[in-house]
C-alpha atoms as a PDB file:
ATOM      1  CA  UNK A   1       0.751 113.577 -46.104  1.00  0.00           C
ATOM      2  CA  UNK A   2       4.380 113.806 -47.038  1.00  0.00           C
ATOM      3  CA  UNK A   3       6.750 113.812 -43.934  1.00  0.00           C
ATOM      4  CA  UNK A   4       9.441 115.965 -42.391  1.00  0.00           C
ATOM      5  CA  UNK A   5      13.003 115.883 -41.078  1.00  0.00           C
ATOM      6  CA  UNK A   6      15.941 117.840 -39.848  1.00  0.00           C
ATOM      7  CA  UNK A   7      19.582 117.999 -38.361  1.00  0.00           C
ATOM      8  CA  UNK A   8      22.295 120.857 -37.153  1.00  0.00           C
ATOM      9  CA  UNK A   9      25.302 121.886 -38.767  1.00  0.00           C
ATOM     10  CA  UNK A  10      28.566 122.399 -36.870  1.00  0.00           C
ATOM     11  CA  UNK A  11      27.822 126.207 -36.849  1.00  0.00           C
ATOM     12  CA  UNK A  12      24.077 125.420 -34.963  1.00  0.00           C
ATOM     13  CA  UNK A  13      22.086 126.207 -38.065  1.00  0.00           C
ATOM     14  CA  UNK A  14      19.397 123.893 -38.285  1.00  0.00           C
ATOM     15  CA  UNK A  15      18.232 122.360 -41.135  1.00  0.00           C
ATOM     16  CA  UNK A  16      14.834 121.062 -42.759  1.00  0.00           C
ATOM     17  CA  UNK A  17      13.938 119.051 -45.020  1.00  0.00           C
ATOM     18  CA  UNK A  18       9.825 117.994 -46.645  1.00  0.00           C
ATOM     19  CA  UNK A  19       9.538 115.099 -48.387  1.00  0.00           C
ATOM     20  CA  UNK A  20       6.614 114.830 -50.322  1.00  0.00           C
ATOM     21  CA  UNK A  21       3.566 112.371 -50.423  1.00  0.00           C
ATOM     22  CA  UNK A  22       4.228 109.303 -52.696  1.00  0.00           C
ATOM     23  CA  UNK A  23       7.965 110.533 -53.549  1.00  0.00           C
ATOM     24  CA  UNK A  24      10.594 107.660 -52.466  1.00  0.00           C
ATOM     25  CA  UNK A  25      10.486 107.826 -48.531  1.00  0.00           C
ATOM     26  CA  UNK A  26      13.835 109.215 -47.439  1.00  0.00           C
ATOM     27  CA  UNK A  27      16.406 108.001 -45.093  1.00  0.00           C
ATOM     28  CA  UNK A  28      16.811 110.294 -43.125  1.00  0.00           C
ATOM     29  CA  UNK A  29      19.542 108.464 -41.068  1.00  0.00           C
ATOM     30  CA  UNK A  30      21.618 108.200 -43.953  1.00  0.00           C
ATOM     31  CA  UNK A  31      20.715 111.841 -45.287  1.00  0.00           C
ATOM     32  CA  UNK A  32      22.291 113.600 -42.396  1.00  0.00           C
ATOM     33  CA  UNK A  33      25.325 111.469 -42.010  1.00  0.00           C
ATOM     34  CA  UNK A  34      26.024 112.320 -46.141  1.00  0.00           C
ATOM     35  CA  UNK A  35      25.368 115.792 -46.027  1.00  0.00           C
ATOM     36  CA  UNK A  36      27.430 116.502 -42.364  1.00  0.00           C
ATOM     37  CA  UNK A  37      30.920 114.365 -43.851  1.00  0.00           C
ATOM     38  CA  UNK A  38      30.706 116.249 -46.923  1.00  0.00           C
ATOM     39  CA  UNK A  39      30.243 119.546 -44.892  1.00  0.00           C
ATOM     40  CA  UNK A  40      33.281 117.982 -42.577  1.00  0.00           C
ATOM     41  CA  UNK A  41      35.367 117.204 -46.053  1.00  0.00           C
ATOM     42  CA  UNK A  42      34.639 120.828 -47.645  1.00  0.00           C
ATOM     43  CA  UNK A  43      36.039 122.350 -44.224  1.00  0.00           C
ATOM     44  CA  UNK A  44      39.323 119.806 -44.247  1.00  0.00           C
ATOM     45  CA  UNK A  45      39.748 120.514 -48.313  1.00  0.00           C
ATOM     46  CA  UNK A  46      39.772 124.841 -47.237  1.00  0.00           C
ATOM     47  CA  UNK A  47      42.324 123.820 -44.696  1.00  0.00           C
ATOM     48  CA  UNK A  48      44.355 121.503 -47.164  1.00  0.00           C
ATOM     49  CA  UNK A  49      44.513 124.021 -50.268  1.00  0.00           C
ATOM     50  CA  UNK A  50      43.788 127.042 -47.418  1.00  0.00           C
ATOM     51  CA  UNK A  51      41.224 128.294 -49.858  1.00  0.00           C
ATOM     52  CA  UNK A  52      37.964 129.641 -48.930  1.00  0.00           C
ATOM     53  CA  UNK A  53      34.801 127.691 -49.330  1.00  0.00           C
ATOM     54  CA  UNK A  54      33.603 130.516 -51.934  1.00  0.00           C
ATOM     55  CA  UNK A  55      35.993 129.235 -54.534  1.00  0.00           C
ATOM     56  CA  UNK A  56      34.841 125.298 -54.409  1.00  0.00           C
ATOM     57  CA  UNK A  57      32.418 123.636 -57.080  1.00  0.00           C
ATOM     58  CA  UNK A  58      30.420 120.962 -55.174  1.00  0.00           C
ATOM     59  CA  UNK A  59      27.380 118.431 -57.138  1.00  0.00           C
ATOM     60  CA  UNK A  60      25.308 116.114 -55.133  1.00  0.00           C
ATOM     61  CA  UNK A  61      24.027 113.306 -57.683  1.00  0.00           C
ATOM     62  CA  UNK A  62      20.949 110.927 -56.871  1.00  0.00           C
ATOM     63  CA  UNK A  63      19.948 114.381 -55.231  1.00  0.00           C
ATOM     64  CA  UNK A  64      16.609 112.776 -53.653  1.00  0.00           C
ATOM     65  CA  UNK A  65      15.443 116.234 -51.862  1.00  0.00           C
ATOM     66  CA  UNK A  66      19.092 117.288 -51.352  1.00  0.00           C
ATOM     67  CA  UNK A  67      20.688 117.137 -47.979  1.00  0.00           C
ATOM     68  CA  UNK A  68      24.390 117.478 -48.775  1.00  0.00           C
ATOM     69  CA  UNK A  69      23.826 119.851 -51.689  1.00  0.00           C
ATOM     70  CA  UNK A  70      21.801 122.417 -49.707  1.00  0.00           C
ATOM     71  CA  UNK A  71      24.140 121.672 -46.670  1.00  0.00           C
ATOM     72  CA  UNK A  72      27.761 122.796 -48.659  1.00  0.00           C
ATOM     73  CA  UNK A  73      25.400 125.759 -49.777  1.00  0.00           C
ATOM     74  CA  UNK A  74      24.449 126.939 -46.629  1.00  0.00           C
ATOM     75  CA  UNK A  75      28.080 126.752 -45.226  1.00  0.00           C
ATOM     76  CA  UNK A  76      29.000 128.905 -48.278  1.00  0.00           C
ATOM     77  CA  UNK A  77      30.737 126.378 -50.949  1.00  0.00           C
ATOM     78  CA  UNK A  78      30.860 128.925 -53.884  1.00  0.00           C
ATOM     79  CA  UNK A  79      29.138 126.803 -56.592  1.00  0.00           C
ATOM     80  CA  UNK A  80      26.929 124.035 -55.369  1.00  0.00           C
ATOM     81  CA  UNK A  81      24.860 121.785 -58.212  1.00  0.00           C
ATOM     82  CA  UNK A  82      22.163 119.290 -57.569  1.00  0.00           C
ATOM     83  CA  UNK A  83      21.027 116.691 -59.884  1.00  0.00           C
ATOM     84  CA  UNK A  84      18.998 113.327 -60.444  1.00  0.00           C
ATOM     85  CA  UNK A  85      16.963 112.112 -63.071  1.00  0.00           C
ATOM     86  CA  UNK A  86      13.882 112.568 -61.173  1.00  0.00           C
ATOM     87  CA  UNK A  87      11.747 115.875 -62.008  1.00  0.00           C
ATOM     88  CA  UNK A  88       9.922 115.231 -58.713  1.00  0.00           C
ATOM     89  CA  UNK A  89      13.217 114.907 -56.863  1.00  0.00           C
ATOM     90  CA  UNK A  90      14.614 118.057 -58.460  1.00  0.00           C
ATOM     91  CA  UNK A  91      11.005 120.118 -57.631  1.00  0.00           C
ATOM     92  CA  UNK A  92      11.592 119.048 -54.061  1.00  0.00           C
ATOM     93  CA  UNK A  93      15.362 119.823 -53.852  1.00  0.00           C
ATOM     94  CA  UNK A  94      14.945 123.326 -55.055  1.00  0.00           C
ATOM     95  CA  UNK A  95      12.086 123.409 -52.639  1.00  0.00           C
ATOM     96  CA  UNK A  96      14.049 122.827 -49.620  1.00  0.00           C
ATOM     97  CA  UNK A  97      17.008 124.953 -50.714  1.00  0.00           C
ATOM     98  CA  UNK A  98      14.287 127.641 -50.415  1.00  0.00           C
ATOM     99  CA  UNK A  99      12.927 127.084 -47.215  1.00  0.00           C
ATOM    100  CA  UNK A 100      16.782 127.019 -46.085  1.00  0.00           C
ATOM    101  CA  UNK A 101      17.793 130.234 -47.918  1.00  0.00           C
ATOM    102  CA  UNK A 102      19.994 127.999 -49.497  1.00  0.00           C
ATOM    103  CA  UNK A 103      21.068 129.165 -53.384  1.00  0.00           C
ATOM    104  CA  UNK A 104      22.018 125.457 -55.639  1.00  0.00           C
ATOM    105  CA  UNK A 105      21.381 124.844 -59.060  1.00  0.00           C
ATOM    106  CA  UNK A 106      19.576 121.421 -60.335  1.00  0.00           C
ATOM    107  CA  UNK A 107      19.662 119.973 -63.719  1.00  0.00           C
ATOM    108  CA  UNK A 108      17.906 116.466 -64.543  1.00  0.00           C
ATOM    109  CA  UNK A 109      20.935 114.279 -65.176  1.00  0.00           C
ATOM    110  CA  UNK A 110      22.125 110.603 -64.671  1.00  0.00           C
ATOM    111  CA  UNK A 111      25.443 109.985 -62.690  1.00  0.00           C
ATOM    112  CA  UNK A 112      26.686 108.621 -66.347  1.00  0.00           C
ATOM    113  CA  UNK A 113      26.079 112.092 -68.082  1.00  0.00           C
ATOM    114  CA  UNK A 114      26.637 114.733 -65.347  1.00  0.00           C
ATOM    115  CA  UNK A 115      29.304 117.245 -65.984  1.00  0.00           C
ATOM    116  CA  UNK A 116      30.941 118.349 -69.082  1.00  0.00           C
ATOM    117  CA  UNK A 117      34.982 117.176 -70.191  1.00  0.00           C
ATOM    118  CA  UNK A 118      36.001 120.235 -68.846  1.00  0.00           C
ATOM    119  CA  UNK A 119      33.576 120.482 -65.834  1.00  0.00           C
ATOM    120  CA  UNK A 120      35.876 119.347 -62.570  1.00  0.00           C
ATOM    121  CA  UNK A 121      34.476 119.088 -59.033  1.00  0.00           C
ATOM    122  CA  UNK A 122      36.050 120.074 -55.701  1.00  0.00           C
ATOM    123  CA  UNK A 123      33.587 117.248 -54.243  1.00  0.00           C
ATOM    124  CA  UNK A 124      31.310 114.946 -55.114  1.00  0.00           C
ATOM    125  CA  UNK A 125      28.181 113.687 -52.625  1.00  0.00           C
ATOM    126  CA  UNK A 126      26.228 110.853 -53.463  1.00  0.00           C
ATOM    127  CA  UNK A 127      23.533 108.422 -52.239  1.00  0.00           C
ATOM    128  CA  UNK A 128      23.348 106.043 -54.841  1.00  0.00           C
ATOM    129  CA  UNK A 129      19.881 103.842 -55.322  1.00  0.00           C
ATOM    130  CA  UNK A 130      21.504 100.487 -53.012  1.00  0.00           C
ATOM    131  CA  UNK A 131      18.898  98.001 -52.363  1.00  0.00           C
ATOM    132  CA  UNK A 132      19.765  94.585 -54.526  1.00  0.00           C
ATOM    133  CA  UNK A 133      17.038  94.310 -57.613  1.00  0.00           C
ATOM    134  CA  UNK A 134      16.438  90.634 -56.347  1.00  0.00           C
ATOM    135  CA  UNK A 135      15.229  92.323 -53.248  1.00  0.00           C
ATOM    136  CA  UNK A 136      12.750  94.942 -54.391  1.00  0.00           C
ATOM    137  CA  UNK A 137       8.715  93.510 -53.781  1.00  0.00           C
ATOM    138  CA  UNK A 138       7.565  93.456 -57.259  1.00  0.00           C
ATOM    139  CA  UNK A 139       4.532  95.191 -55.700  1.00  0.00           C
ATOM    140  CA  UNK A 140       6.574  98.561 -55.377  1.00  0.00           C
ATOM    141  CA  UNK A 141       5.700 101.396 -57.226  1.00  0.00           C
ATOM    142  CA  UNK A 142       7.594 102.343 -60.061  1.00  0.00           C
ATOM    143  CA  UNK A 143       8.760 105.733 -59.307  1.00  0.00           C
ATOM    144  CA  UNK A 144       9.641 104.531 -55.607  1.00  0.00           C
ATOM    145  CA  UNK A 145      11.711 101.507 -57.268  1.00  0.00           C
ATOM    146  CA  UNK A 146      14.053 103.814 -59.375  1.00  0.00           C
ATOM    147  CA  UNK A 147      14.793 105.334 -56.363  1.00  0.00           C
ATOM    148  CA  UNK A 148      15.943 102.223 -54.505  1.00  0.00           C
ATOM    149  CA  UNK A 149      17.121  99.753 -56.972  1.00  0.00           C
ATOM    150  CA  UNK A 150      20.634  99.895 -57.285  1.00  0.00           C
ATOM    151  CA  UNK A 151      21.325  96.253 -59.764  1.00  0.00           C
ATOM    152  CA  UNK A 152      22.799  93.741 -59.263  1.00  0.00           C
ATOM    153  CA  UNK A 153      24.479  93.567 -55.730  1.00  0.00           C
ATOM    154  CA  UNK A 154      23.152  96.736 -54.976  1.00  0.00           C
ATOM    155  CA  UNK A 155      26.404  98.355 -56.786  1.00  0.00           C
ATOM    156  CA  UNK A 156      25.144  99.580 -60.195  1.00  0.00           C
ATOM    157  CA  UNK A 157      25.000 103.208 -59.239  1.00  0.00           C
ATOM    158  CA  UNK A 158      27.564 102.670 -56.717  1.00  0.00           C
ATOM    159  CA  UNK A 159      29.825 101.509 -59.588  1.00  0.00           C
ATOM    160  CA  UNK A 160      29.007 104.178 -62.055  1.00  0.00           C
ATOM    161  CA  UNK A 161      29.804 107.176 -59.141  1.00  0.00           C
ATOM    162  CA  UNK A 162      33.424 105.683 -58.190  1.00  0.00           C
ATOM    163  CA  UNK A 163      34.009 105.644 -61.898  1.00  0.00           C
ATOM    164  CA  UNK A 164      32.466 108.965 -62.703  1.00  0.00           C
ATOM    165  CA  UNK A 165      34.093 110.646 -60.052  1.00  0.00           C
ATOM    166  CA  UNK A 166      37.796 109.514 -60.737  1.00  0.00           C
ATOM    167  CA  UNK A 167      37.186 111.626 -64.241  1.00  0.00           C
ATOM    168  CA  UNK A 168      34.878 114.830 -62.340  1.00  0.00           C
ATOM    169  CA  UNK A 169      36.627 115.334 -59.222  1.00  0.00           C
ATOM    170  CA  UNK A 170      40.271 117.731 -59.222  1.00  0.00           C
ATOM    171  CA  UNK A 171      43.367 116.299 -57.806  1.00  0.00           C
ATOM    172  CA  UNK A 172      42.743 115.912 -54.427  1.00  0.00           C
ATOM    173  CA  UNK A 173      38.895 116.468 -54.277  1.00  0.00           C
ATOM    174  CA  UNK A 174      37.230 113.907 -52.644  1.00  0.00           C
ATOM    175  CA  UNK A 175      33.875 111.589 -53.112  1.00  0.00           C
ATOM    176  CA  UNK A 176      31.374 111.366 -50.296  1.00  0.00           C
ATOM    177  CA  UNK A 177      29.446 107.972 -51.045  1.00  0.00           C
ATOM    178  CA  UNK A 178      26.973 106.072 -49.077  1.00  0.00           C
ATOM    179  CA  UNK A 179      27.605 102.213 -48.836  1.00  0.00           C
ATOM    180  CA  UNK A 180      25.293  99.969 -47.007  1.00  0.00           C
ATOM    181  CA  UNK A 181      25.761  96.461 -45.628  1.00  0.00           C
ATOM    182  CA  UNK A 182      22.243  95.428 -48.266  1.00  0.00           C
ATOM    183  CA  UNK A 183      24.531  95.798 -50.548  1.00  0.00           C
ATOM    184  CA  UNK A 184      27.177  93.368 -51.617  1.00  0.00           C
ATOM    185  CA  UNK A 185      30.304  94.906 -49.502  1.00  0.00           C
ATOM    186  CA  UNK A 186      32.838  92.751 -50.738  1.00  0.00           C
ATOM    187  CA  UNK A 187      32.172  93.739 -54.317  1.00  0.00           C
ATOM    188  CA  UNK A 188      31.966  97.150 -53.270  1.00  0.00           C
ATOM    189  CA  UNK A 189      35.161  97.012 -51.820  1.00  0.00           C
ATOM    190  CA  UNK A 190      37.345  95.914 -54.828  1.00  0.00           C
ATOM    191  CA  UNK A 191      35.715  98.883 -56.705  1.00  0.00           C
ATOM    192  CA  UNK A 192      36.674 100.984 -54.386  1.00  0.00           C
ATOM    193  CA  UNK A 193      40.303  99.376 -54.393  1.00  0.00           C
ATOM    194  CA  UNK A 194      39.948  99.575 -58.130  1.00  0.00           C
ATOM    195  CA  UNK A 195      39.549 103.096 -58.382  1.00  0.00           C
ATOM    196  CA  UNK A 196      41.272 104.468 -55.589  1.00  0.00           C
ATOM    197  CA  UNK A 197      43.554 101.882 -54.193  1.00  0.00           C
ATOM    198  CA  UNK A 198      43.895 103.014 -50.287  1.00  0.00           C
ATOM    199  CA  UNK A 199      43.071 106.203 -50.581  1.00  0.00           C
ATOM    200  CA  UNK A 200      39.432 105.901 -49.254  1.00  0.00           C
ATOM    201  CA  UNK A 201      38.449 105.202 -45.597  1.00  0.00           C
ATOM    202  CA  UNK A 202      34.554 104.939 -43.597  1.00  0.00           C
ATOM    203  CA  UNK A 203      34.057 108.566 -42.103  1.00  0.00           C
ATOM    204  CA  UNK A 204      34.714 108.086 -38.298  1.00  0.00           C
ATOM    205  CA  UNK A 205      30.991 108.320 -36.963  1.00  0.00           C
ATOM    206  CA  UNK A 206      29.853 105.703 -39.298  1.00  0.00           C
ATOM    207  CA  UNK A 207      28.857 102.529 -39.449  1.00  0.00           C
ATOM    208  CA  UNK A 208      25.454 103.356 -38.111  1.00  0.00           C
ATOM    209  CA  UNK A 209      23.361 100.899 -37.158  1.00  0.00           C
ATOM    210  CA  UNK A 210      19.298 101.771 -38.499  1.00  0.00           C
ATOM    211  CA  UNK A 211      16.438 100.152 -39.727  1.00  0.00           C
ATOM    212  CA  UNK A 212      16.001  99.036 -43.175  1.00  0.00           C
ATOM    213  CA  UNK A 213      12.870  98.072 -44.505  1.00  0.00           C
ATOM    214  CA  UNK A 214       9.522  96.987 -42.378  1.00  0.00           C
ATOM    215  CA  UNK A 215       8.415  93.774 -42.307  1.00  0.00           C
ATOM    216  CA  UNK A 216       4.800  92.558 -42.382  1.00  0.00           C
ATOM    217  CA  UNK A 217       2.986  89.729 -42.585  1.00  0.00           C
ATOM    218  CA  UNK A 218       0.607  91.398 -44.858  1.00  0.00           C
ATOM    219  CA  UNK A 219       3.256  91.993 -47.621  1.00  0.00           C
ATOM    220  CA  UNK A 220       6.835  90.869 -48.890  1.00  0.00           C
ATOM    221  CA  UNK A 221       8.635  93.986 -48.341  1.00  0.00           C
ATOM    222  CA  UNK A 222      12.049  92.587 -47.415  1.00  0.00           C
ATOM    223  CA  UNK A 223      11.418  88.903 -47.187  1.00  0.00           C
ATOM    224  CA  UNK A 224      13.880  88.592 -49.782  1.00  0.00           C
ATOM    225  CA  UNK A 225      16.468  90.136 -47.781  1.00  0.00           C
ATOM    226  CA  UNK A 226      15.280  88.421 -44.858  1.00  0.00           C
ATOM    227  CA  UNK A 227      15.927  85.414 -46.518  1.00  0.00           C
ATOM    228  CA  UNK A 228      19.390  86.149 -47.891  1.00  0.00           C
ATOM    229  CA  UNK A 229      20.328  86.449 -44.384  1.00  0.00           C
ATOM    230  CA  UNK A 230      18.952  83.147 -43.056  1.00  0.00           C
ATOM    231  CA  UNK A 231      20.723  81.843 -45.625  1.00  0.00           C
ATOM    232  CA  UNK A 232      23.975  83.126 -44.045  1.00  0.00           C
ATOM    233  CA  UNK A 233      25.251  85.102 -46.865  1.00  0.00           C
ATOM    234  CA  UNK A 234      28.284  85.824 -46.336  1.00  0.00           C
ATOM    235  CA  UNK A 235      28.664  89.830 -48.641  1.00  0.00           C
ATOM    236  CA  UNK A 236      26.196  91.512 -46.620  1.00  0.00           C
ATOM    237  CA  UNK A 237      24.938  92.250 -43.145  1.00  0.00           C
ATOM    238  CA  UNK A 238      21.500  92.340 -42.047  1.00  0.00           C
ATOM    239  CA  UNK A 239      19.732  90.776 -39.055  1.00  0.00           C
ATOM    240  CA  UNK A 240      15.791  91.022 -38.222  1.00  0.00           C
ATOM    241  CA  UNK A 241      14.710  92.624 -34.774  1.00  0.00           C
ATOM    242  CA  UNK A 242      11.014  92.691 -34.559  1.00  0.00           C
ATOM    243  CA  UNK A 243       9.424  93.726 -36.977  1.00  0.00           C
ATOM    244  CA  UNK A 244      12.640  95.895 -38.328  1.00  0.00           C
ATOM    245  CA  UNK A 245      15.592  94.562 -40.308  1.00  0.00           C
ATOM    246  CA  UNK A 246      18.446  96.147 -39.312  1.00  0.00           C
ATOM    247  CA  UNK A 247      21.788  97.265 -41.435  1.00  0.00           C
ATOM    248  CA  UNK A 248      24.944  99.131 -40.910  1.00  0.00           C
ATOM    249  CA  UNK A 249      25.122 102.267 -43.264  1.00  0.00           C
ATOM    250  CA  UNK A 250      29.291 103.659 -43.557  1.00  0.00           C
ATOM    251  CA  UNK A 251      29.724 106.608 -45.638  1.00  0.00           C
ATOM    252  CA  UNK A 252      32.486 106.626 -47.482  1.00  0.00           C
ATOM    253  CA  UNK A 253      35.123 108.915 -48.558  1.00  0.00           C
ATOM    254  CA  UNK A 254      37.437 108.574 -51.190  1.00  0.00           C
ATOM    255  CA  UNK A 255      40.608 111.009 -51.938  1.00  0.00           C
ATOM    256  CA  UNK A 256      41.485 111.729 -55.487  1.00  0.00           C
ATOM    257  CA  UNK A 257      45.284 112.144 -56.400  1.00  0.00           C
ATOM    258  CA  UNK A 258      48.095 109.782 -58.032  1.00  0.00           C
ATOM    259  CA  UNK A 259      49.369 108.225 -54.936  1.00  0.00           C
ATOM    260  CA  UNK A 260      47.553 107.420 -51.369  1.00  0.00           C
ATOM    261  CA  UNK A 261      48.342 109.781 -48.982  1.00  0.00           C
ATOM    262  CA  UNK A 262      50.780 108.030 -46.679  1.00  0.00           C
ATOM    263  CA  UNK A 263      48.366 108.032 -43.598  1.00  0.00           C
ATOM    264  CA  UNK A 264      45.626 106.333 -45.401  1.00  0.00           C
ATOM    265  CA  UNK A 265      47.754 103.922 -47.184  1.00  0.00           C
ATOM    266  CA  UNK A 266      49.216 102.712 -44.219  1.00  0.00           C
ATOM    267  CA  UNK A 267      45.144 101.917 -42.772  1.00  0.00           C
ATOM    268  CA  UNK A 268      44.981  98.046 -43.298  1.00  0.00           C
ATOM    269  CA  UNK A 269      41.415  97.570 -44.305  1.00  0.00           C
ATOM    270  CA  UNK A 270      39.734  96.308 -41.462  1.00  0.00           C
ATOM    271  CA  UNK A 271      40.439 100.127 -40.490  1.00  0.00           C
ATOM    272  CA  UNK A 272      38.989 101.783 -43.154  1.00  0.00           C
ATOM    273  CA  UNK A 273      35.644  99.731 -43.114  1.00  0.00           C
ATOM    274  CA  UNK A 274      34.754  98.890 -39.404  1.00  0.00           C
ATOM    275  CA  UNK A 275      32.343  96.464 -38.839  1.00  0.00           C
ATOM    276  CA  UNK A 276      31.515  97.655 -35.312  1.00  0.00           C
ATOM    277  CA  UNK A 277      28.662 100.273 -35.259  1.00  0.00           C
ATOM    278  CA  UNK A 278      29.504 103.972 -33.645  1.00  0.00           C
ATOM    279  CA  UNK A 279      28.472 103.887 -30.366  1.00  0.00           C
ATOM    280  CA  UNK A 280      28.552 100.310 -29.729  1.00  0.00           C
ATOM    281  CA  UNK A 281      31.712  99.819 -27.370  1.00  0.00           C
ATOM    282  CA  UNK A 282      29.479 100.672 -24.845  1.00  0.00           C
ATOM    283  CA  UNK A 283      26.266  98.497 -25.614  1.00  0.00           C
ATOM    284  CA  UNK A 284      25.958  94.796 -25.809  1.00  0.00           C
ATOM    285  CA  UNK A 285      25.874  93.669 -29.058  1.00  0.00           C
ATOM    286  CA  UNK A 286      23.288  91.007 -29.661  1.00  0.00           C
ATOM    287  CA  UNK A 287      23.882  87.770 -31.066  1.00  0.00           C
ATOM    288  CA  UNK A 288      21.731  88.634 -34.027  1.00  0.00           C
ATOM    289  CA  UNK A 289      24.254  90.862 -35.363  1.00  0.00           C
ATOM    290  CA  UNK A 290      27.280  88.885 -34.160  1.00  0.00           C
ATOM    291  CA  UNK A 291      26.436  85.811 -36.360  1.00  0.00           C
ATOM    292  CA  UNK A 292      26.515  87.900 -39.768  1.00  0.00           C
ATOM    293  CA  UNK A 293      28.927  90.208 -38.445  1.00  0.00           C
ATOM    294  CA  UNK A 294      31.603  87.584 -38.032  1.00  0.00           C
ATOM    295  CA  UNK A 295      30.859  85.980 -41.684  1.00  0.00           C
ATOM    296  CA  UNK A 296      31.158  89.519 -43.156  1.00  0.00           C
ATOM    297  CA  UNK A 297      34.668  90.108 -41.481  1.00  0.00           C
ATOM    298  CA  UNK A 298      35.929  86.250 -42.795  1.00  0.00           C
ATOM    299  CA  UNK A 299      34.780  87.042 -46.200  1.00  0.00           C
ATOM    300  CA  UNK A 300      36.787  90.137 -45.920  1.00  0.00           C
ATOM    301  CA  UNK A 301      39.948  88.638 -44.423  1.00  0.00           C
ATOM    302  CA  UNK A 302      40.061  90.324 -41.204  1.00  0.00           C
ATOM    303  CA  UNK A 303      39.548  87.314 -39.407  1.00  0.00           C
ATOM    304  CA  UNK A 304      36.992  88.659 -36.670  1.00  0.00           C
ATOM    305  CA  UNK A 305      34.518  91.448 -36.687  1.00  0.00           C
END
């Protein structure tokens, strides 16, 4: 049995989504939040260039089974691609743009080779493979493993989309990227600085804090992660709860043009990457995620979490 899942778009219309049996078990957590900001930032770019969706060129790469591709589609982005370099991924993203009446078009493509010189994008969605290769059970099945393991740090895809999209996107399109605290977050942050100086900032209802992966005594699905965290390391943030290890998951968006617009520019950094789930201001906080929390902010330089 594969398995199911769905979300609302600002206009009511309700989504779904199949995953299949055996295909990479999506996030569905981080599927919505991707697909709704980069519904959000096609709405703010119509308002900015006060264009109408119809004339906007949108790509989702890493596809999986397509959230924020069929998503822009179905809110009427004009030319809306979808690829990965997964044939089973591809199958099941043109799948569920059918069952949403959605119209994309797929291609099997890395990040690295997607687009032609003269092909530009209005924006860019991606959620890159993230999970750190040293933390990948060698027990996991190979087509599940491409899906998930994202190098060294976590950042290999990561890496290659911020650099990609600097060359794909026009001036002042913007890059929708997923960034987890698995993955080595001060690294990932001097890409992003890199690349697009201050122009980039964590979409407003993100962090979220979710599950990662499940923990068992029966296998060693994310004992390595588990044990990066006892071992205080200080570049990412996870803490165990039960049998869960839990993460925060930002997503990311990143504003192409030659300077950083003044109201992003003047965000110090400890606004643009929040440590402090959405929603938590009004929950306690347990000490679990306090302890890595507060490394993660030192390592950063913003001095408290």
């Amino acid at each position: 049995m594969g398995s199911s899942y769905s979300f609302c778009l600002p206009s009511g219309v309700i989504l779904n989504f199949e995953n299949p049996e055996g295909f990479y078990p999506v996030n569905p957590y981080q599927s919505e939040l991707l697909a709704l900001v980069a519904v959000q930032q096609a709405y703010v770019l119509s308002a900015e260039k006060e264009a109408p969706l119809s004339t906007f060129h949108a790509i989702e790469w890493c596809a999986g089974n397509g959230p924020a591709a069929v998503a822009l589609a179905k809110i009427g982005v004009g030319h809306v691609q979808a690829t990965d370099v997964s044939q089973i991924a591809l199958k099941n993203t043109k799948k569920n743009a059918k069952k949403n009446k959605a119209s994309i078009n797929t291609s099997i493509e890395s990040i690295e080779d997607s687009g032609s010189k003269t092909e530009k994008f209005d924006l860019i969605a991606v959620n890159p493979p993230c999970r750190q290769s040293n933390h990948i059970p060698t027990s996991t099945a190979k087509t599940i493993k491409q899906a998930m393991d994202g190098g060294n740090g976590g950042l290999y895809y990561f890496k290659k989309a911020i650099e990609k999209s600097t060359t794909c996107l026009v001036d002042g399109g913007r890059l929708v990227i997923v960034l987890t605290s698995t993955m080595d977050v001060l690294e990932a942050v001097n890409i992003l600085q890199a690349h697009y100086q201050n122009s980039w900032f964590a979409a407003p209802t993100t962090p979220i804090l979710a599950p990662c992966p499940y923990l068992s005594p029966e296998d060693d699905k994310g004992k390595a992660l588990l044990a990066s965290a006892r071992e205080e390391n200080p570049r990412i943030l996870v803490y165990p709860q039960g049998d869960l290890l839990n993460r925060l998951t930002w997503i990311i968006v990143a504003h192409k043009g030659k300077e950083a617009p003044e109201h992003l520019a003047a965000r110090s950094l400890k606004e643009r990457l929040p440590l402090c789930p959405y929603g938590f201001p009004d929950q306690p906080r347990d000490q679990k995620f306090v302890e890595p929390a507060a490394r993660l902010a030192q390592t950063l330089g913003f001095g408290t979490a």
